[in-house]
N, C-alpha and C. Protein backbone atom coordinates (compact mmCIF):
# COMPACT_ATOMS: atom_id res chain seq x y z
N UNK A 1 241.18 235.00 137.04
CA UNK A 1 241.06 235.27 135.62
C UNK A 1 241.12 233.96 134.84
N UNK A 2 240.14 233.60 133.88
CA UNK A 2 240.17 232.41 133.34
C UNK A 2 241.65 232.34 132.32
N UNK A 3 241.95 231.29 132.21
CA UNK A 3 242.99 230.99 131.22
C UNK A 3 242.22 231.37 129.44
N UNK A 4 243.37 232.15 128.61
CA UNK A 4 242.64 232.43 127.19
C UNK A 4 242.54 230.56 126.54
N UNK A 5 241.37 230.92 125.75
CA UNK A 5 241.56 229.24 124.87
C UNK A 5 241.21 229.76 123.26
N UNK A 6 241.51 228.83 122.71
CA UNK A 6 240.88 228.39 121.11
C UNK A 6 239.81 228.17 121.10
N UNK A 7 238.98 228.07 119.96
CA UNK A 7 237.65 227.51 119.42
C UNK A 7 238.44 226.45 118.63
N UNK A 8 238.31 224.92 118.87
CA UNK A 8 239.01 224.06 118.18
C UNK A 8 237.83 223.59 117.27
N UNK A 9 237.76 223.45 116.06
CA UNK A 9 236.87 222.73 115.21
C UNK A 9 237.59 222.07 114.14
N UNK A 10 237.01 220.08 114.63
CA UNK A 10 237.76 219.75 113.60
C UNK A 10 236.03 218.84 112.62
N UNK A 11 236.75 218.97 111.52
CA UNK A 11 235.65 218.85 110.20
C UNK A 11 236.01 217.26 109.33
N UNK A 12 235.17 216.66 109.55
CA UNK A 12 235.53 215.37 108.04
C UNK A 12 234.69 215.36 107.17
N UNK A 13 234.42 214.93 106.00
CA UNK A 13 233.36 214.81 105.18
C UNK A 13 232.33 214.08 105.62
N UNK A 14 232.47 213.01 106.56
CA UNK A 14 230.74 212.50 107.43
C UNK A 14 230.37 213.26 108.44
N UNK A 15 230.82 214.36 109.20
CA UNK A 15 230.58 215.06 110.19
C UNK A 15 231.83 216.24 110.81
N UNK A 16 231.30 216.84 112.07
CA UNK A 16 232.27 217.44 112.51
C UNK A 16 232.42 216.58 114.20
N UNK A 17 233.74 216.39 113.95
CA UNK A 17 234.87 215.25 114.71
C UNK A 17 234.94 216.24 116.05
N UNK A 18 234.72 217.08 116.22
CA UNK A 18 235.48 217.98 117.76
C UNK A 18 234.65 219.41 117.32
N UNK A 19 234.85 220.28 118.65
CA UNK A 19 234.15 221.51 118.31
C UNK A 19 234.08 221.64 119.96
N UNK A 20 234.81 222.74 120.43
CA UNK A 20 235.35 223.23 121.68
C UNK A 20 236.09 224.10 121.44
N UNK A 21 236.19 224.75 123.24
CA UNK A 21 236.82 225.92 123.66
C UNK A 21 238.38 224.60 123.87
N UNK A 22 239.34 225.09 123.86
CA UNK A 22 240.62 224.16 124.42
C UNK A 22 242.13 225.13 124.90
N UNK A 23 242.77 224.78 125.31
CA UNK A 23 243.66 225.97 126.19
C UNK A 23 245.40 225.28 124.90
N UNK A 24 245.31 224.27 124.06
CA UNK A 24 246.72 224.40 123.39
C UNK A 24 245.97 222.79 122.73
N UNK A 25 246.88 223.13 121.47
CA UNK A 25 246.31 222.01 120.22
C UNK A 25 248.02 221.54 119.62
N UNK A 26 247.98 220.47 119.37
CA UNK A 26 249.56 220.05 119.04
C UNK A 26 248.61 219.53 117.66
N UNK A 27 249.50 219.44 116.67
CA UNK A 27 249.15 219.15 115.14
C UNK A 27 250.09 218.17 114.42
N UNK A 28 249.62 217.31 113.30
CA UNK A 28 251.07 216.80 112.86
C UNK A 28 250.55 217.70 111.34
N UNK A 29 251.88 218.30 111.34
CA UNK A 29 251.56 219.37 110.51
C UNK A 29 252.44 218.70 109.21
N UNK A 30 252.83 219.37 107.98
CA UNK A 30 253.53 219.00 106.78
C UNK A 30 254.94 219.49 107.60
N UNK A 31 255.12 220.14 108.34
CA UNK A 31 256.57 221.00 108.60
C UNK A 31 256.87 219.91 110.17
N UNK A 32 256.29 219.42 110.28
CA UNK A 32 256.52 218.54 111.58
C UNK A 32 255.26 218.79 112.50
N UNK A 33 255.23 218.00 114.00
CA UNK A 33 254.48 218.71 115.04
C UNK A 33 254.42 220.30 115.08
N UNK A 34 253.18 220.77 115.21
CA UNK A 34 253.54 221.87 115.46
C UNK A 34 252.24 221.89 116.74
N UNK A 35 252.77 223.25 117.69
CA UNK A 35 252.15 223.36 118.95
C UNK A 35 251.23 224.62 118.85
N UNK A 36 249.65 224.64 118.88
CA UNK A 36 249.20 226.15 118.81
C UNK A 36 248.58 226.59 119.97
N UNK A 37 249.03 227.98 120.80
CA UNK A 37 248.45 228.40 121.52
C UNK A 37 247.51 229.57 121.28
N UNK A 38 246.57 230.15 122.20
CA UNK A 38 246.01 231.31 121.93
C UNK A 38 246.73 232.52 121.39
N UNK A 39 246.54 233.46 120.26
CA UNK A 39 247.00 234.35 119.67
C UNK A 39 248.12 233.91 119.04
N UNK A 40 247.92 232.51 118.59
CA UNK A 40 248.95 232.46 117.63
C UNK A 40 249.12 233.27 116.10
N UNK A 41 249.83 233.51 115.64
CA UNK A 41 250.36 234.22 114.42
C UNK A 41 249.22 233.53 113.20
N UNK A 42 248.33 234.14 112.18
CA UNK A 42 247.43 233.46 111.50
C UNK A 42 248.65 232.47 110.16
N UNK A 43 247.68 231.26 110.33
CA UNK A 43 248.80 230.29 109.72
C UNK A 43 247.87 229.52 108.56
N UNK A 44 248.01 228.92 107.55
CA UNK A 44 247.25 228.12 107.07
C UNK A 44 248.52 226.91 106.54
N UNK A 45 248.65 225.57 107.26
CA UNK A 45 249.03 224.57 106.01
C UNK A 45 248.70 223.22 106.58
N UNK A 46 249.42 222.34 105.62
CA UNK A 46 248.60 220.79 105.77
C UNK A 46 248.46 220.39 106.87
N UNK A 47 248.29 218.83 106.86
CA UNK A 47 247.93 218.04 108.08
C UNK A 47 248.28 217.01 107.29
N UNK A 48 249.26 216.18 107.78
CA UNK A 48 249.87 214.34 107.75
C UNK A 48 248.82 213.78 108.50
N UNK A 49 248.43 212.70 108.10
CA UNK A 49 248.46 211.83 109.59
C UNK A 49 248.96 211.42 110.31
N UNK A 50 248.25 211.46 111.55
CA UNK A 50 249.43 211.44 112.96
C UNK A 50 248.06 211.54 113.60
N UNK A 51 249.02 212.11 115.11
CA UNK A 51 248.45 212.17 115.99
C UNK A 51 248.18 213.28 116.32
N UNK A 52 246.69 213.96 116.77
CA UNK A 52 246.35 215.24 117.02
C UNK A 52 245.95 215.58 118.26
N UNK A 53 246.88 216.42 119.16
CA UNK A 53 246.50 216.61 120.80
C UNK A 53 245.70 218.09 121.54
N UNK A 54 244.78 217.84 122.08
CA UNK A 54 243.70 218.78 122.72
C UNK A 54 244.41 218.55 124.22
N UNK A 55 244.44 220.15 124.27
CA UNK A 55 244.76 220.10 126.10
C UNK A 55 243.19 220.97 126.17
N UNK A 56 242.20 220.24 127.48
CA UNK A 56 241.17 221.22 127.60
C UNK A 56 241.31 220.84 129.37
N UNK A 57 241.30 221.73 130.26
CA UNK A 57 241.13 222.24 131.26
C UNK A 57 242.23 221.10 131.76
N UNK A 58 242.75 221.34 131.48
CA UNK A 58 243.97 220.64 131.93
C UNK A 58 244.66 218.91 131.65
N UNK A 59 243.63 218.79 130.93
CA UNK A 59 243.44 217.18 130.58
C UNK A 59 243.74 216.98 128.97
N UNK A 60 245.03 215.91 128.56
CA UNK A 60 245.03 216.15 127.12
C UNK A 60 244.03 215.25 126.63
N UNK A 61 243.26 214.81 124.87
CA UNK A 61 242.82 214.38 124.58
C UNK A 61 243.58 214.11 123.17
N UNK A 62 243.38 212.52 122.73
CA UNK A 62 244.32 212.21 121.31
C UNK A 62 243.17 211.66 120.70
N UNK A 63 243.60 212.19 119.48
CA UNK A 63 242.53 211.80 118.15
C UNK A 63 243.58 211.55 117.46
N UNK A 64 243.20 210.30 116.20
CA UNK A 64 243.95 210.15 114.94
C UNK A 64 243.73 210.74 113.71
N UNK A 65 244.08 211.60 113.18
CA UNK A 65 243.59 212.74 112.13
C UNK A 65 244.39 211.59 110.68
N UNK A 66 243.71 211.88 109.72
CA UNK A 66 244.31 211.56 108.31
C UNK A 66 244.63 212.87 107.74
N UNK A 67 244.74 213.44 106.70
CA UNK A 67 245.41 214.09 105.44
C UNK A 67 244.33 215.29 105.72
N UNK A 68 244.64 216.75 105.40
CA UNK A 68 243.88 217.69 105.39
C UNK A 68 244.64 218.80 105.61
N UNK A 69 243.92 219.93 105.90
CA UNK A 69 244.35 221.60 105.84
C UNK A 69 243.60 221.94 107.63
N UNK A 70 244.84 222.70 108.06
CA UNK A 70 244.15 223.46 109.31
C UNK A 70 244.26 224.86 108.97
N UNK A 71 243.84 225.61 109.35
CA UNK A 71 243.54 227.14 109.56
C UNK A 71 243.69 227.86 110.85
N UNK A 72 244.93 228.26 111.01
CA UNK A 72 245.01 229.28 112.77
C UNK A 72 244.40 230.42 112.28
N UNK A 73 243.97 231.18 113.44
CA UNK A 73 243.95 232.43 113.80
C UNK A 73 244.36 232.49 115.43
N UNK A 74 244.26 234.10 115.81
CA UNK A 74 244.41 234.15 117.21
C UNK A 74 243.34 233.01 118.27
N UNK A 75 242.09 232.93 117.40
CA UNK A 75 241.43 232.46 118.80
C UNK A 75 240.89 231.32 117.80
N UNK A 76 240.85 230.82 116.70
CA UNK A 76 240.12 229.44 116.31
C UNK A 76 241.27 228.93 115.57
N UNK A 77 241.45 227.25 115.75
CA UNK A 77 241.82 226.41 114.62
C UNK A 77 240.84 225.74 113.89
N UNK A 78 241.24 225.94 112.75
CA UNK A 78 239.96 224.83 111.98
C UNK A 78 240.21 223.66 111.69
N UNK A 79 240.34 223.01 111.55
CA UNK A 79 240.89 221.60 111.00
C UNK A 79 240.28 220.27 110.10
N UNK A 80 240.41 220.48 108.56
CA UNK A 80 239.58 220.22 107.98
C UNK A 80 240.53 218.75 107.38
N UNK A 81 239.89 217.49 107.78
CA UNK A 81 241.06 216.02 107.66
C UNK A 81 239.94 214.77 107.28
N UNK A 82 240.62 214.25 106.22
CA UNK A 82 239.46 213.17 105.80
C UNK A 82 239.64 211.90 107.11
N UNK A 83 240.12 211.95 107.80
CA UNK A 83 239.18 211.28 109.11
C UNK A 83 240.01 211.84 110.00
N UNK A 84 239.03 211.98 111.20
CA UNK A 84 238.97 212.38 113.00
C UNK A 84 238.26 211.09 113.83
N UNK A 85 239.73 210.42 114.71
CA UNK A 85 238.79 209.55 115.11
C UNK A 85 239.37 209.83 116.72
N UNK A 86 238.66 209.64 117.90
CA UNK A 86 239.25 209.45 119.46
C UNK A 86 239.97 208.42 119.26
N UNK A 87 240.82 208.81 120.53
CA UNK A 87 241.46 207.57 121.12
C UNK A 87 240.73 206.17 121.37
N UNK A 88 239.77 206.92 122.19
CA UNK A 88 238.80 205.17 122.57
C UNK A 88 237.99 204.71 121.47
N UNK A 89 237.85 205.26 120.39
CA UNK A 89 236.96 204.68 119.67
C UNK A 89 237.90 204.22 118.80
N UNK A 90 239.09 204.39 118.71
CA UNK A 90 240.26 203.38 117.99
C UNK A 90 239.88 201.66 117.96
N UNK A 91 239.90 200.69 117.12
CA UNK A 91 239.67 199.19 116.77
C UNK A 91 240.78 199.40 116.41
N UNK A 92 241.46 198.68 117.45
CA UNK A 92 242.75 198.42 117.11
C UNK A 92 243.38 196.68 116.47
N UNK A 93 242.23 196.18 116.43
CA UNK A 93 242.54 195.29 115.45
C UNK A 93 241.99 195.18 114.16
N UNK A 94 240.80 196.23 114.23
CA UNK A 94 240.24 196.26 112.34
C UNK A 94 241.71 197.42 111.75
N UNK A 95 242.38 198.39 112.79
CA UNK A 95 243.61 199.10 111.92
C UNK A 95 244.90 198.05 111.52
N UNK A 96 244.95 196.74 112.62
CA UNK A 96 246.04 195.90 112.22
C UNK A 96 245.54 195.45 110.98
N UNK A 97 244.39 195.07 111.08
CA UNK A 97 243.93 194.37 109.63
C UNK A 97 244.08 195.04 108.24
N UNK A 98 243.41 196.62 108.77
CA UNK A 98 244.09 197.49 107.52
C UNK A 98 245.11 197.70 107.12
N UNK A 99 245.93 197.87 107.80
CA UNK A 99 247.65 197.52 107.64
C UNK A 99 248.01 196.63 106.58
N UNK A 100 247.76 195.28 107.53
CA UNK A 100 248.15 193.82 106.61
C UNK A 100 247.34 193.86 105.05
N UNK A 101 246.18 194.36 104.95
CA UNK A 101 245.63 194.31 103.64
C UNK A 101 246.55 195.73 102.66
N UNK A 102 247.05 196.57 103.07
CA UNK A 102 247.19 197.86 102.61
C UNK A 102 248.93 197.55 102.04
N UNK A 103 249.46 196.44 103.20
CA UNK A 103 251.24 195.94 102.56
C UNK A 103 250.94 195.02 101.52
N UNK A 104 249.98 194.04 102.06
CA UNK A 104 249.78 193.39 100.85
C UNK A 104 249.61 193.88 99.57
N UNK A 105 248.59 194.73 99.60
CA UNK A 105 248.52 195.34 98.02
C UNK A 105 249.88 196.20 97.26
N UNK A 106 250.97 196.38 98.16
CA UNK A 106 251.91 197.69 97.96
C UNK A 106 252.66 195.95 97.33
N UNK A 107 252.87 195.26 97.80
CA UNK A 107 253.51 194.22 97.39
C UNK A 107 253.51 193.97 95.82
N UNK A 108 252.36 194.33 95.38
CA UNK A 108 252.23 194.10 93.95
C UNK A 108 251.70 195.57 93.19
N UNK A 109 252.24 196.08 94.04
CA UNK A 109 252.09 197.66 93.37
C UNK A 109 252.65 197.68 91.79
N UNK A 110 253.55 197.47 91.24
CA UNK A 110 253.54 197.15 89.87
C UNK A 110 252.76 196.81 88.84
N UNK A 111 251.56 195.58 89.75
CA UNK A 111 250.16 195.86 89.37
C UNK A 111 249.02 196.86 89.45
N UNK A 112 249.30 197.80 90.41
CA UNK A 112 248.40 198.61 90.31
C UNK A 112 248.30 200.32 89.40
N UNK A 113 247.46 200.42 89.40
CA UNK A 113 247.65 201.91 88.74
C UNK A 113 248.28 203.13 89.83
N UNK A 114 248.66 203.97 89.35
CA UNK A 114 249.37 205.39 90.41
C UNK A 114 248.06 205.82 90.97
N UNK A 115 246.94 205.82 90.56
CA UNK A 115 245.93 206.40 91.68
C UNK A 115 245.90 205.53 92.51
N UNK A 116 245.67 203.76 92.25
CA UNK A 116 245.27 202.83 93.24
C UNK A 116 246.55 202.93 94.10
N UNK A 117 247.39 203.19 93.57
CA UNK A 117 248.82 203.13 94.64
C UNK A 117 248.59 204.07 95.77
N UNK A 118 248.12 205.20 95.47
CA UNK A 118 248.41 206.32 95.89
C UNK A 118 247.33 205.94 97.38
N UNK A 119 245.57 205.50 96.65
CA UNK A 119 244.88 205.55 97.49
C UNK A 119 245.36 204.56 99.02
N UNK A 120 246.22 203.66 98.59
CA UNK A 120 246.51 202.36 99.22
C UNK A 120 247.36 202.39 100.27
N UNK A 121 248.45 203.72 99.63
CA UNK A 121 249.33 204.15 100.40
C UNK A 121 248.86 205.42 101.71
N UNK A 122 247.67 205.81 101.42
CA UNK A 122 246.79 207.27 102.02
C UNK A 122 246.20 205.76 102.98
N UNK A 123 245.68 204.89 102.60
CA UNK A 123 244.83 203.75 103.57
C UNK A 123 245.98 203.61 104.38
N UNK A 124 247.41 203.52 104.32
CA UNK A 124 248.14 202.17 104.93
C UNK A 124 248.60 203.80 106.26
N UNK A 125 248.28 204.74 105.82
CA UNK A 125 249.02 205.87 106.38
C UNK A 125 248.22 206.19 107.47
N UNK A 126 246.98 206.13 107.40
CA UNK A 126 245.46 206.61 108.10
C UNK A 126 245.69 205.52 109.36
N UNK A 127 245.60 204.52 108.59
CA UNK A 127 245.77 203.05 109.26
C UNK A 127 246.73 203.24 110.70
N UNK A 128 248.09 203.23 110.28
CA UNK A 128 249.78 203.47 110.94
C UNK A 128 249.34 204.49 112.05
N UNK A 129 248.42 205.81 111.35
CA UNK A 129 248.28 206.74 112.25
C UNK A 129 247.03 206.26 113.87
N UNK A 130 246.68 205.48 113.59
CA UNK A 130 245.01 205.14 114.29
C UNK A 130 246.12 204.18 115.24
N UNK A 131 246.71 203.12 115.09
CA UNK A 131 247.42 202.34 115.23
C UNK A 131 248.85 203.38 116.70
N UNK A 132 249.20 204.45 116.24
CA UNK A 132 250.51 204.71 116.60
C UNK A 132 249.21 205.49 117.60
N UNK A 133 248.82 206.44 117.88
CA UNK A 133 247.71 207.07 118.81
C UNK A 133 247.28 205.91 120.03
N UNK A 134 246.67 204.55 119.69
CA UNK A 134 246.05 203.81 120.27
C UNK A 134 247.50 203.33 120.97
N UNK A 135 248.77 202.52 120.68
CA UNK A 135 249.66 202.35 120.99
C UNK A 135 250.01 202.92 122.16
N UNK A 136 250.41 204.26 121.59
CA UNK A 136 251.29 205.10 122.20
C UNK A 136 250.51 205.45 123.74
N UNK A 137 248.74 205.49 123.99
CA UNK A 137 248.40 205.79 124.94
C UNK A 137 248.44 204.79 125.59
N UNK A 138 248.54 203.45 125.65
CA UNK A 138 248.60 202.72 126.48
C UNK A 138 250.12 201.76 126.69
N UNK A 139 251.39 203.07 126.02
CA UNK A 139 252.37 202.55 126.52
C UNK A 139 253.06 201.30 125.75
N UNK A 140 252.25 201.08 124.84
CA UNK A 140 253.25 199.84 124.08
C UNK A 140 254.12 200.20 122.70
């Protein structure tokens, strides 16, 4: 008997990032990690950036998600995040760079306006998240 799975679909505004059957989805949710299996309870709330994990046939897969809304049901998550990126396609030195440009500007945040703050602080977060994914899989 096959194992039950999800329809995982994740969505950004340049494309759709993922779109599979998958057997358990870990989230960085507003309430913390959260873990979804098949027939989970229907759920709708945010998405932090972090790190977002696909188990498919037995093999996990990490993407770096930014800011957005997921959607459970029993058999689909949706996952709608202004960026979805893989593990391997992580540049892990254009995210150090974003970093260093993103403290710099917080440095003189006094100069900036509350939107530019805000956007700078959503960059430095996206950034941290791409950064902690790429890290974390290779152990450092």
């Amino acid at each position: 008997m096959a194992a039950a799975t999800l329809r995982l679909e994740i969505v950004t505004p340049e494309s759709k990032a993922y779109s599979d059957d998958v057997e358990f989805v870990v989230l960085p949710a507003v309430e913390g990690e959260m873990g979804v299996y098949p027939m989970h309870v229907p759920l709708m709330t945010q998405i932090h950036p972090g790190e977002l994990i696909v188990t498919k046939d037995g093999k996990t897969h990490h993407l770096a998600v930014g800011e957005g809304f997921v959607q459970i049901t029993a058999d689909r998550v949706n996952v709608l995040v202004d960026m979805a990126i893989e593990e391997k396609a992580i540049d892990e030195a254009a995210a150090e760079a974003a970093v260093k440009r993103a403290e710099e500007a917080l440095k003189g945040a006094h100069e900036l306006g509350g939107e530019e703050a805000a956007a700078v602080q959503a960059a430095l977060a996206k950034s941290l998240a791409q950064l902690h994914v790429k890290r974390r899989r290779r152990g450092a």
